[in-house]
N, C-alpha and C. Protein backbone atom coordinates (compact mmCIF):
# COMPACT_ATOMS: atom_id res chain seq x y z
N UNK A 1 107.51 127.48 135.27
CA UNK A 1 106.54 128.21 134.46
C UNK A 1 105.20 128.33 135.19
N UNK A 2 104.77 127.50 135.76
CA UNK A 2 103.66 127.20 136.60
C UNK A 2 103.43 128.20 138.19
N UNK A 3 104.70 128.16 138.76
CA UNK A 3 104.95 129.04 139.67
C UNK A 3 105.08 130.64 138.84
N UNK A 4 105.51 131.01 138.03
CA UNK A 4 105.68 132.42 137.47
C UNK A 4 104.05 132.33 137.19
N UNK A 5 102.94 131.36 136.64
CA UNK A 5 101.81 131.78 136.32
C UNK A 5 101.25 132.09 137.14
N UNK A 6 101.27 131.62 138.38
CA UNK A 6 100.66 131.38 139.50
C UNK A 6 100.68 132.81 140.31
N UNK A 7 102.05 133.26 140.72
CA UNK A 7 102.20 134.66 140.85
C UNK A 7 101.96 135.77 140.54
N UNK A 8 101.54 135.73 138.58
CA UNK A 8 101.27 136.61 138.04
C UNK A 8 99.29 137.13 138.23
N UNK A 9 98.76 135.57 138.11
CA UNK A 9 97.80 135.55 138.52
C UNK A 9 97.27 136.18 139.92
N UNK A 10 97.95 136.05 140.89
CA UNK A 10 97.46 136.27 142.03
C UNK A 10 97.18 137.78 142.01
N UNK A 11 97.46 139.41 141.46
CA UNK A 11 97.36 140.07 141.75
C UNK A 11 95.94 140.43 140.78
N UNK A 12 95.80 139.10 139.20
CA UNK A 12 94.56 139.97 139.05
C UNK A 12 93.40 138.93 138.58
N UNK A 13 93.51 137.35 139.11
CA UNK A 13 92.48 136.70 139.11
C UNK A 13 92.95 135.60 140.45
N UNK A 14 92.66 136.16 141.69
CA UNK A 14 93.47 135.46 142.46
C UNK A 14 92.32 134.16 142.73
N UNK A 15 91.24 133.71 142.05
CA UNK A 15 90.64 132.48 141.88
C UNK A 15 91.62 130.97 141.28
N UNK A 16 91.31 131.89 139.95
CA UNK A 16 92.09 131.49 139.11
C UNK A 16 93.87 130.77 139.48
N UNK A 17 94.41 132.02 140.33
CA UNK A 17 95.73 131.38 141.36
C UNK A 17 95.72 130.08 141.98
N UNK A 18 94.75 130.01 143.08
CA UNK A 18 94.07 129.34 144.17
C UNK A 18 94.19 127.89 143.07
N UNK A 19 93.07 128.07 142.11
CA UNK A 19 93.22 126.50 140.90
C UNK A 19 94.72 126.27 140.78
N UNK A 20 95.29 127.03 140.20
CA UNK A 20 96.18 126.84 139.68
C UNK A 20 97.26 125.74 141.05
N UNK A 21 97.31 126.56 141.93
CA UNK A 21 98.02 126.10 143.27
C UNK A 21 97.53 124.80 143.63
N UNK A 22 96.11 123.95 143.74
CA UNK A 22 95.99 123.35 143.53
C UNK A 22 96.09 122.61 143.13
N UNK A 23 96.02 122.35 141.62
CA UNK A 23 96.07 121.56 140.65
C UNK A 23 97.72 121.12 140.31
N UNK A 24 98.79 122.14 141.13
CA UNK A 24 100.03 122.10 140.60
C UNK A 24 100.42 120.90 141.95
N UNK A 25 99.83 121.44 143.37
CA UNK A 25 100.03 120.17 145.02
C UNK A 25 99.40 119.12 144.24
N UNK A 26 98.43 118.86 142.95
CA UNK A 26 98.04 117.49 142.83
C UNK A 26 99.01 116.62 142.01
N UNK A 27 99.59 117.34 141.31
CA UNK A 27 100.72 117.07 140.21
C UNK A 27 102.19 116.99 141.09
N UNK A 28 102.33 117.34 142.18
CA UNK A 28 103.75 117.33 142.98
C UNK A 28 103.03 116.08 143.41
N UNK A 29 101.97 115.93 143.91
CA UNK A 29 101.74 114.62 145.26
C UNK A 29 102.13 113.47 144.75
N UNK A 30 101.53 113.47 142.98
CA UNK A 30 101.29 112.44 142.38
C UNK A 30 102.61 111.95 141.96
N UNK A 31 103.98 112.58 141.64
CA UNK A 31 105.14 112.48 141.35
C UNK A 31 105.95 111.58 142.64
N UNK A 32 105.52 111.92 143.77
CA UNK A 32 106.01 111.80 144.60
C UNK A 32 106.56 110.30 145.18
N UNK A 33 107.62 109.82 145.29
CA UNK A 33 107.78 108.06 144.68
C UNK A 33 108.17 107.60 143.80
N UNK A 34 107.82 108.47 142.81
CA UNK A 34 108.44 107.60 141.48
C UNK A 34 110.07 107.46 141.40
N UNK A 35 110.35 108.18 142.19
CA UNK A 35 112.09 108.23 141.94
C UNK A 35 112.30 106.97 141.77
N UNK A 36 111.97 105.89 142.73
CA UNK A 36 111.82 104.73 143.29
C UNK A 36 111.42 103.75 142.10
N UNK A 37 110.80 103.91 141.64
CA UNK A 37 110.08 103.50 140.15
C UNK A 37 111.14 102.96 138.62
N UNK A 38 111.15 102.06 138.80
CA UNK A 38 112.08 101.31 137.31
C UNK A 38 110.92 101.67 136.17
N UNK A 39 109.61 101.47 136.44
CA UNK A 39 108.54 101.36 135.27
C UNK A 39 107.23 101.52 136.27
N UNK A 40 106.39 102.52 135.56
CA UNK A 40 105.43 102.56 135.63
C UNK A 40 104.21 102.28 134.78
N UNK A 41 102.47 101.55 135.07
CA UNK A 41 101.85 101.38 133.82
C UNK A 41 101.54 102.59 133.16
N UNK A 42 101.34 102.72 131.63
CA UNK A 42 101.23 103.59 130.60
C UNK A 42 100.10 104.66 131.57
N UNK A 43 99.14 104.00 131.82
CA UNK A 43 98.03 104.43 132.61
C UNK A 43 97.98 106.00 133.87
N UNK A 44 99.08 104.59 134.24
CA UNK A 44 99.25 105.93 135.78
C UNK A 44 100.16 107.54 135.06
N UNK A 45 101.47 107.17 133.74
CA UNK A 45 101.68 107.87 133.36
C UNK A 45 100.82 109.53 132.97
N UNK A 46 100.01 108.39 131.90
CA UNK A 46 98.80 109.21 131.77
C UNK A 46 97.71 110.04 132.71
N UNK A 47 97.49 109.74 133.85
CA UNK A 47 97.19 110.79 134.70
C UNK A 47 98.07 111.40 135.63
N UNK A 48 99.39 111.47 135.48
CA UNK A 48 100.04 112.89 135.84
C UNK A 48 100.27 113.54 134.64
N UNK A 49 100.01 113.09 133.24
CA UNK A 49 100.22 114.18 131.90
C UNK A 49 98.96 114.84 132.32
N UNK A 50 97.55 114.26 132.32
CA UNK A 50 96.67 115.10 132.73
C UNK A 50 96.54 116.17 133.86
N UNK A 51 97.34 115.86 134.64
CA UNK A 51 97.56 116.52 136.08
C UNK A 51 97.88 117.64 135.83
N UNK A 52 98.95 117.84 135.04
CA UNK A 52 99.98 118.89 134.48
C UNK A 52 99.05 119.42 133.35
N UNK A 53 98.64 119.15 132.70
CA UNK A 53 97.96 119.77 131.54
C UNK A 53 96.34 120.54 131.98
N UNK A 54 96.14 120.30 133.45
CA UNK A 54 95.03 120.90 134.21
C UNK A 54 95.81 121.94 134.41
N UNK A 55 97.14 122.19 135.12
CA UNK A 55 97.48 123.02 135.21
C UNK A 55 97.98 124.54 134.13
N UNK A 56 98.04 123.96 133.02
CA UNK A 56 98.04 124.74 131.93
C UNK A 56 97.02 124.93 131.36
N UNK A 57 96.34 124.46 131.41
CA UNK A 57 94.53 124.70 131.03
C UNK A 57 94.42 125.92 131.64
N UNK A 58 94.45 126.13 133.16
CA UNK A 58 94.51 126.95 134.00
C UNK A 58 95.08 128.12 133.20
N UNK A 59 95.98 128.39 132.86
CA UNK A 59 97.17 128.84 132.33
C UNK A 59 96.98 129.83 131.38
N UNK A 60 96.48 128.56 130.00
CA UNK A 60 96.42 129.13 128.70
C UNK A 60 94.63 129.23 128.39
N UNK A 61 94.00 128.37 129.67
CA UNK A 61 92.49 128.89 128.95
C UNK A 61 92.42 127.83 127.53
N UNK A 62 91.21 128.56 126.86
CA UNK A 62 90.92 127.94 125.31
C UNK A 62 91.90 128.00 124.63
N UNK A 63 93.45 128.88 124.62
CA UNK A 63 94.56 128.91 124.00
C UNK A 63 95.05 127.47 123.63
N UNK A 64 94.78 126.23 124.70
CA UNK A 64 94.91 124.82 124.89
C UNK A 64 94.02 123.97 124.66
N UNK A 65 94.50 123.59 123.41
CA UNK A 65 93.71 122.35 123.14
C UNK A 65 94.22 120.81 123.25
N UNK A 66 93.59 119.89 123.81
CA UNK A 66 94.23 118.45 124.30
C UNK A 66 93.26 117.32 123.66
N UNK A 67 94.02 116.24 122.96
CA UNK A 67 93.47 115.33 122.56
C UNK A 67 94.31 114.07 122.81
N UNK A 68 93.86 113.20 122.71
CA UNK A 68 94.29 111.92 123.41
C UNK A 68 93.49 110.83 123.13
N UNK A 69 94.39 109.95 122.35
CA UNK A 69 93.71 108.80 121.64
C UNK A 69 94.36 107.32 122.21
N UNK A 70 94.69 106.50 122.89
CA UNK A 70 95.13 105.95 123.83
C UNK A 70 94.48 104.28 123.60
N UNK A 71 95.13 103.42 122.81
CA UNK A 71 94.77 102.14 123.29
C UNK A 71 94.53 101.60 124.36
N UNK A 72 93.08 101.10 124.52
CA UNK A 72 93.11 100.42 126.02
C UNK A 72 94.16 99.04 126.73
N UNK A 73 94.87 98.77 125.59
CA UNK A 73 95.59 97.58 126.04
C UNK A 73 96.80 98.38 126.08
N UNK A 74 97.06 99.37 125.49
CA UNK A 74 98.77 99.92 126.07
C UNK A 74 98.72 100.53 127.17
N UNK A 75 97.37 100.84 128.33
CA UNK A 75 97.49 101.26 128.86
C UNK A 75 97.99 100.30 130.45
N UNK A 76 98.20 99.36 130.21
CA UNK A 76 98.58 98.74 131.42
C UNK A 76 100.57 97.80 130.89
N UNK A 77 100.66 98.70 129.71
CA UNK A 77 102.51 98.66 129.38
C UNK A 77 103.20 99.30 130.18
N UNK A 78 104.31 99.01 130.61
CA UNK A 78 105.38 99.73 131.51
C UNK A 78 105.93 100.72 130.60
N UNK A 79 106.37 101.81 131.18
CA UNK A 79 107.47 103.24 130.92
C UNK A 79 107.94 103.72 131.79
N UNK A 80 109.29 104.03 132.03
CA UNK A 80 109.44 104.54 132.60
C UNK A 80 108.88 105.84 133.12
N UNK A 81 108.97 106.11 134.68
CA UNK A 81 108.26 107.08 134.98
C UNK A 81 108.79 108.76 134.54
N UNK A 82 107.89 109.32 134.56
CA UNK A 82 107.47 111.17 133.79
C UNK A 82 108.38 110.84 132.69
N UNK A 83 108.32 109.63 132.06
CA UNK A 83 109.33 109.78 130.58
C UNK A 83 108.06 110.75 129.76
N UNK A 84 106.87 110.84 129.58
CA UNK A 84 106.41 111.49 128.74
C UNK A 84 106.25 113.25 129.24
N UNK A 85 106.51 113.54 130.54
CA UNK A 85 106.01 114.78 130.96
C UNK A 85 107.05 115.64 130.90
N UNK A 86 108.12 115.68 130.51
CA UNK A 86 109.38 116.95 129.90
C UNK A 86 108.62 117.12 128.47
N UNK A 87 108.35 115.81 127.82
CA UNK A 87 107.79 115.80 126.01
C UNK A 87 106.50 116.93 125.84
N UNK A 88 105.80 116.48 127.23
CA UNK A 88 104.24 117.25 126.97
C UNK A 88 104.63 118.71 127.34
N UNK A 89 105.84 119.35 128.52
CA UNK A 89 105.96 120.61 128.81
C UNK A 89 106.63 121.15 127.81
N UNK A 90 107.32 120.52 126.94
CA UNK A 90 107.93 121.28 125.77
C UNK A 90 107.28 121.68 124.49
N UNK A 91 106.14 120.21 124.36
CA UNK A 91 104.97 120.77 123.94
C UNK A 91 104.53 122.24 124.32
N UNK A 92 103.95 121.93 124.96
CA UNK A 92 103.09 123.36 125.54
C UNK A 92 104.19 124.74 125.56
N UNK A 93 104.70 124.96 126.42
CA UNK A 93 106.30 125.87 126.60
C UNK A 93 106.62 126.49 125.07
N UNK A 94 107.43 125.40 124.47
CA UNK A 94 107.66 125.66 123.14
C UNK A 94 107.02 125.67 121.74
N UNK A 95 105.69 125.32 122.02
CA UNK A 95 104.71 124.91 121.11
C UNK A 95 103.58 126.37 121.13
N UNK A 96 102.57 125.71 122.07
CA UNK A 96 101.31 126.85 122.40
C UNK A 96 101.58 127.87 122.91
N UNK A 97 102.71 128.06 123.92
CA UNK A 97 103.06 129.42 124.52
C UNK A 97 103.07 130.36 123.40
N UNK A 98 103.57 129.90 121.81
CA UNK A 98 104.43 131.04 120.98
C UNK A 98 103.03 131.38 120.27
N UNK A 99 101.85 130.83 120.16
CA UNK A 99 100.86 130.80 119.57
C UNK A 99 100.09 131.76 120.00
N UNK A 100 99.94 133.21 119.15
CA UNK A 100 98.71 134.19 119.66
C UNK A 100 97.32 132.98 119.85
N UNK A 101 96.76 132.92 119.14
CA UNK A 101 95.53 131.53 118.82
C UNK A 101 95.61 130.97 119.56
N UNK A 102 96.93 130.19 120.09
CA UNK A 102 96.60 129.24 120.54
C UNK A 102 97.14 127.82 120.06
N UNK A 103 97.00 126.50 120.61
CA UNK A 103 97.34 125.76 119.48
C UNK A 103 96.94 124.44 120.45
N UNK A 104 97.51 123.19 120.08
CA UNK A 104 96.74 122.05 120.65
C UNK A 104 97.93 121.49 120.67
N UNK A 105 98.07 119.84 121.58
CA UNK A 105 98.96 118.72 121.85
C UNK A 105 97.93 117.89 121.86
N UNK A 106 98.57 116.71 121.16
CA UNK A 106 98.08 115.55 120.79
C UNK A 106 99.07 113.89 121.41
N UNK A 107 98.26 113.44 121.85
CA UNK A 107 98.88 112.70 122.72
C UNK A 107 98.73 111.01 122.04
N UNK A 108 99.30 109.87 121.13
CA UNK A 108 98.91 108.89 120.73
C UNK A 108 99.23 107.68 121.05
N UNK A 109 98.71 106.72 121.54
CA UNK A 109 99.37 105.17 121.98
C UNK A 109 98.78 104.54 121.33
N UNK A 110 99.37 103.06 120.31
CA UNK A 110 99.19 101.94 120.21
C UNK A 110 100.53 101.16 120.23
N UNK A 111 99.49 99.59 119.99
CA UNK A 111 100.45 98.56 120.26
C UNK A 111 100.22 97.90 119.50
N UNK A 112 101.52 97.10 118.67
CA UNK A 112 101.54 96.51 117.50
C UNK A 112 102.89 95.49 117.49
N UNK A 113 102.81 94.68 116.79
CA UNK A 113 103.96 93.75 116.76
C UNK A 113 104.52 93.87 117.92
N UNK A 114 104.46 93.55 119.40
CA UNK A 114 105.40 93.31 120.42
C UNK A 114 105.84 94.88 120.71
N UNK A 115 105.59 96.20 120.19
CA UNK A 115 105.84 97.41 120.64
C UNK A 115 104.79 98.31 121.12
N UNK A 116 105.16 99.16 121.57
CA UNK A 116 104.26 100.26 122.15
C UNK A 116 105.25 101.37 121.66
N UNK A 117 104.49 102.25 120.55
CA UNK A 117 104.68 103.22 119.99
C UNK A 117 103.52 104.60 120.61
N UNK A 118 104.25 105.72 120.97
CA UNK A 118 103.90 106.74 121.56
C UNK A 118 103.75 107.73 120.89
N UNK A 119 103.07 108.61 120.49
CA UNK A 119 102.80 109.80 119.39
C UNK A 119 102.78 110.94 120.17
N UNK A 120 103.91 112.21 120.47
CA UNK A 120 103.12 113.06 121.03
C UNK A 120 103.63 114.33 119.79
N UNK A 121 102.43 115.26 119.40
CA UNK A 121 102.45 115.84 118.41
C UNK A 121 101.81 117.64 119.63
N UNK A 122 102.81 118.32 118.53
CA UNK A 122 101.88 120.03 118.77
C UNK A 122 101.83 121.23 117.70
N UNK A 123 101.19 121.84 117.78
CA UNK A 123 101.13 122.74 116.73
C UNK A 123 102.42 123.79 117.39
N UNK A 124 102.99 124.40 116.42
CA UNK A 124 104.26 125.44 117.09
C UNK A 124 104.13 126.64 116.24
N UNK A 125 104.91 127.81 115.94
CA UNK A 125 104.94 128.55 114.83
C UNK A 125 106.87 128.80 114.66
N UNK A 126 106.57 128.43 113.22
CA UNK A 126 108.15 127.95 113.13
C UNK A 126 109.01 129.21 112.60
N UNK A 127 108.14 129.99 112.88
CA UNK A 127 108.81 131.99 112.68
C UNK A 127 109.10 132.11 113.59
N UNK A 128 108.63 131.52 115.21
CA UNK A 128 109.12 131.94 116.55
C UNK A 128 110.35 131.72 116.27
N UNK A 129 111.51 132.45 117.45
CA UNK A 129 112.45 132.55 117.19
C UNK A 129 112.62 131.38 118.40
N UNK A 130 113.99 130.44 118.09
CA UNK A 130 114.33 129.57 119.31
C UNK A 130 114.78 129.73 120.14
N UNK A 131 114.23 129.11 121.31
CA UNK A 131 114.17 128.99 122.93
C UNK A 131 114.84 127.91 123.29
N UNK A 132 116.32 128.40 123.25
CA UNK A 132 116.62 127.30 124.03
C UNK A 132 117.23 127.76 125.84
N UNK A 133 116.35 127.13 126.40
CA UNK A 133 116.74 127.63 127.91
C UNK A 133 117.83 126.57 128.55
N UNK A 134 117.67 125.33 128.19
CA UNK A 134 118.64 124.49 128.52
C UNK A 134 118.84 123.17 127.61
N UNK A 135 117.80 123.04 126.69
CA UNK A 135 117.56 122.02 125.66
C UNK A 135 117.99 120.59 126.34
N UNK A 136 117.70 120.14 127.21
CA UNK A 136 117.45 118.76 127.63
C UNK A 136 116.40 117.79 127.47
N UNK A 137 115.31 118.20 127.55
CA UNK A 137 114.43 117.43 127.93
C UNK A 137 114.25 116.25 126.60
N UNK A 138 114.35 116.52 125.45
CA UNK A 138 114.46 115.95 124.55
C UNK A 138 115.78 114.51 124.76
N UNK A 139 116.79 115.52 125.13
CA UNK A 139 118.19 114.55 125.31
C UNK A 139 117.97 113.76 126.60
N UNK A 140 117.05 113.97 127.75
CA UNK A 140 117.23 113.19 128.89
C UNK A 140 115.99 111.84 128.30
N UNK A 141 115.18 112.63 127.53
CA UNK A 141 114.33 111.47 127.65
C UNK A 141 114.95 110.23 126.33
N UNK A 142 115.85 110.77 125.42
CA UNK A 142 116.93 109.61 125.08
C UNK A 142 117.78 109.06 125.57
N UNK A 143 117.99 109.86 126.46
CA UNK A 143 119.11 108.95 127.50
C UNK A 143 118.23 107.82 128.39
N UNK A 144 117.49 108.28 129.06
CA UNK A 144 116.57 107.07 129.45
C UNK A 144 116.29 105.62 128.98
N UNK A 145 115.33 106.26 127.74
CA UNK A 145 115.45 105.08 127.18
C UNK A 145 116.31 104.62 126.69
N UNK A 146 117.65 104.95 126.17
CA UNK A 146 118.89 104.12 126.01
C UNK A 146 118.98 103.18 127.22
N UNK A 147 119.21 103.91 128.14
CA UNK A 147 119.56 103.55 129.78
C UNK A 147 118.63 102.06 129.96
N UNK A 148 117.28 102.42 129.75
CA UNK A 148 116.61 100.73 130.04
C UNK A 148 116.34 100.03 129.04
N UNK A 149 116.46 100.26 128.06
CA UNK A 149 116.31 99.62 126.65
C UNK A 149 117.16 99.05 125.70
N UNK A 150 118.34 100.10 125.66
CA UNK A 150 119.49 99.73 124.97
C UNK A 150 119.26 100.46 123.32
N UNK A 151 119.24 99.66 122.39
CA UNK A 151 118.95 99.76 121.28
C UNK A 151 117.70 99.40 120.70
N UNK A 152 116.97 99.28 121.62
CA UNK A 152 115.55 98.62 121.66
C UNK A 152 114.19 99.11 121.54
N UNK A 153 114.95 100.82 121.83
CA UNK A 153 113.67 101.37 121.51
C UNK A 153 114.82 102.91 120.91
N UNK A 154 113.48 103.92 120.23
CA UNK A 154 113.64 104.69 119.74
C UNK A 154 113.08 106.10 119.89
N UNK A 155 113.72 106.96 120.04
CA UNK A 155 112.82 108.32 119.84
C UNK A 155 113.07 109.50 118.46
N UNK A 156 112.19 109.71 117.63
CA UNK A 156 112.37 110.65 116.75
C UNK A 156 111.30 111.70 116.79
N UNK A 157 112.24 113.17 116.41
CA UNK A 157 111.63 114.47 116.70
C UNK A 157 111.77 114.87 115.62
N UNK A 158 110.13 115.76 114.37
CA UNK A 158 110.58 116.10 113.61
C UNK A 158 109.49 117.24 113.73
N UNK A 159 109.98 118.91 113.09
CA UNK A 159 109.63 119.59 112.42
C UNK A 159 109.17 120.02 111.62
N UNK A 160 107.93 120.52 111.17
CA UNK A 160 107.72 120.44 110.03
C UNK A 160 106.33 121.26 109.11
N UNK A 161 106.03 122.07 108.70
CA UNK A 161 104.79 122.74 108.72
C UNK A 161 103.90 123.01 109.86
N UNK A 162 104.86 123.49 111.01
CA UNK A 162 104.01 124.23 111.64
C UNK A 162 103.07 123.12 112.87
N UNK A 163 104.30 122.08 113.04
CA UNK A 163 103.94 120.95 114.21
C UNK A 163 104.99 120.53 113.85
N UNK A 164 105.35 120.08 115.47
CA UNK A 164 106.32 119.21 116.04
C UNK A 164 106.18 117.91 116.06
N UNK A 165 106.87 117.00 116.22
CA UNK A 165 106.29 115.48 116.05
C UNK A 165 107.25 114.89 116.97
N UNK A 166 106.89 113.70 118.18
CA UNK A 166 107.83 113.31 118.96
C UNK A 166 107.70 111.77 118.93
N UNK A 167 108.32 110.91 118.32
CA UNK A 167 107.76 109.52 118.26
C UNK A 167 108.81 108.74 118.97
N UNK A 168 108.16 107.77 120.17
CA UNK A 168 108.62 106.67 120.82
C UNK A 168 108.72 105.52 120.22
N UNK A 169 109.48 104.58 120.29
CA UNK A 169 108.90 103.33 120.02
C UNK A 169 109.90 102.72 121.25
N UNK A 170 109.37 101.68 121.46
CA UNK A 170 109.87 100.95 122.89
C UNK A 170 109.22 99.45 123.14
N UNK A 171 109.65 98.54 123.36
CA UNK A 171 109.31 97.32 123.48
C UNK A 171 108.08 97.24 124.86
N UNK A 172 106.89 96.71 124.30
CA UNK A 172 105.91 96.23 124.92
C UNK A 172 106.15 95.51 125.91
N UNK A 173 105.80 95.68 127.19
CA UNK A 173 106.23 95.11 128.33
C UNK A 173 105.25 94.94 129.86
N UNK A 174 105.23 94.21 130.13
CA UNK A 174 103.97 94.39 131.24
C UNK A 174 105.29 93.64 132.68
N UNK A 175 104.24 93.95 134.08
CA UNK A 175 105.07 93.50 134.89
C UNK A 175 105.71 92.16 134.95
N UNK A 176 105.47 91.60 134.42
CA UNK A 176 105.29 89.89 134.64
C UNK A 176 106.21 89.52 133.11
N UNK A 177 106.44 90.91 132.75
CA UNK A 177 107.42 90.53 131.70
C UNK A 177 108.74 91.80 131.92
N UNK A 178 109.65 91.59 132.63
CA UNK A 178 110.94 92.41 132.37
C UNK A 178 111.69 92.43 131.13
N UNK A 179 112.08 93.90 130.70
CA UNK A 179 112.86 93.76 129.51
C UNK A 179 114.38 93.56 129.63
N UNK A 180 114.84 92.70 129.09
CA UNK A 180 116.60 92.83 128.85
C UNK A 180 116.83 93.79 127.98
N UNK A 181 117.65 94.78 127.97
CA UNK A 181 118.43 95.74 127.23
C UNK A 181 119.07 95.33 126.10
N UNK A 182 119.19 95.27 124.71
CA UNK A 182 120.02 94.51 123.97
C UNK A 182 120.95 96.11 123.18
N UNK A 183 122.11 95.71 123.20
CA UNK A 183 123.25 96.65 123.40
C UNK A 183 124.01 95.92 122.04
């Protein structure tokens, strides 16, 4: 999506391109490694969602609105790595793209009883008709966390007046604490 913006741009705000191209080499650089990665802190997560969401800023302009409310102590919890960045492009993609106006993603972390619960919310319009281009991203990022968690953590997606709702829950974990999977 980023590359089709990028192209389209170039013939009639080729500034605007140039950012875009940018901001997209800062978001590849920053990925780069994680393959390697069992868990990353909440933190570092959080600035490649920003990385990517510069790039749609770019994109959609004031159409994008971003908020982000973020406990300072969940921010040094493990997640697996870009588990949140398919959530935030489907946001945006399937959310604000369909929006003449415009619309916003909302991004939420706290930590409570031994968990780290994740909020990511967007405004959508639920007259758009559905897009499904390959409908994964939802299913990979359950498979994941099945994969390191087991039954241990959770993801629920709900619909509903005109916002989407994507809720994590996942056991609180720092380096110095590995999780066992309970199955």
């Amino acid at each position: 999506n980023s590359l089709n913006s990028i192209s389209a741009l170039t013939t009639i705000d080729a500034a605007r391109a140039r950012e875009m191209c940018v901001l997209l080499a800062d978001f590849l650089r920053s990925t780069v490694g994680l393959g390697d990665k069992a868990a990353i802190p909440l933190a570092e997560e959080l600035v490649l969602i920003r990385c990517f969401l510069a790039v749609e800023k770019v994109r959609f302009g004031a159409r994008l609105q971003v908020e982000e409310m973020v406990e300072e102590q969940c921010e040094r919890l493990l997640i697996p790595p870009l588990l949140l960045q398919p959530l935030v492009e489907n946001a945006v993609n399937h959310g604000v793209a369909h929006l003449t106006e415009g619309g916003w993603v909302r991004l939420e972390a706290r930590c409570y009883d031994g968990r780290l619960v994740i909020v990511l919310e967007n405004a959508f319009d639920p007259e758009a008709p559905l897009r499904r281009v390959n409908g994964v991203g939802l299913a990979n990022v359950r498979k994941r966390l099945e994969a390191r968690y087991g039954d241990d953590a959770s993801l629920q997606a709900v619909a509903a007046e005109g916002r989407f709702r994507v809720r994590l829950s996942l056991p609180a974990e720092t380096e110095t604490e590995p999780h066992e999977p309970r199955r």
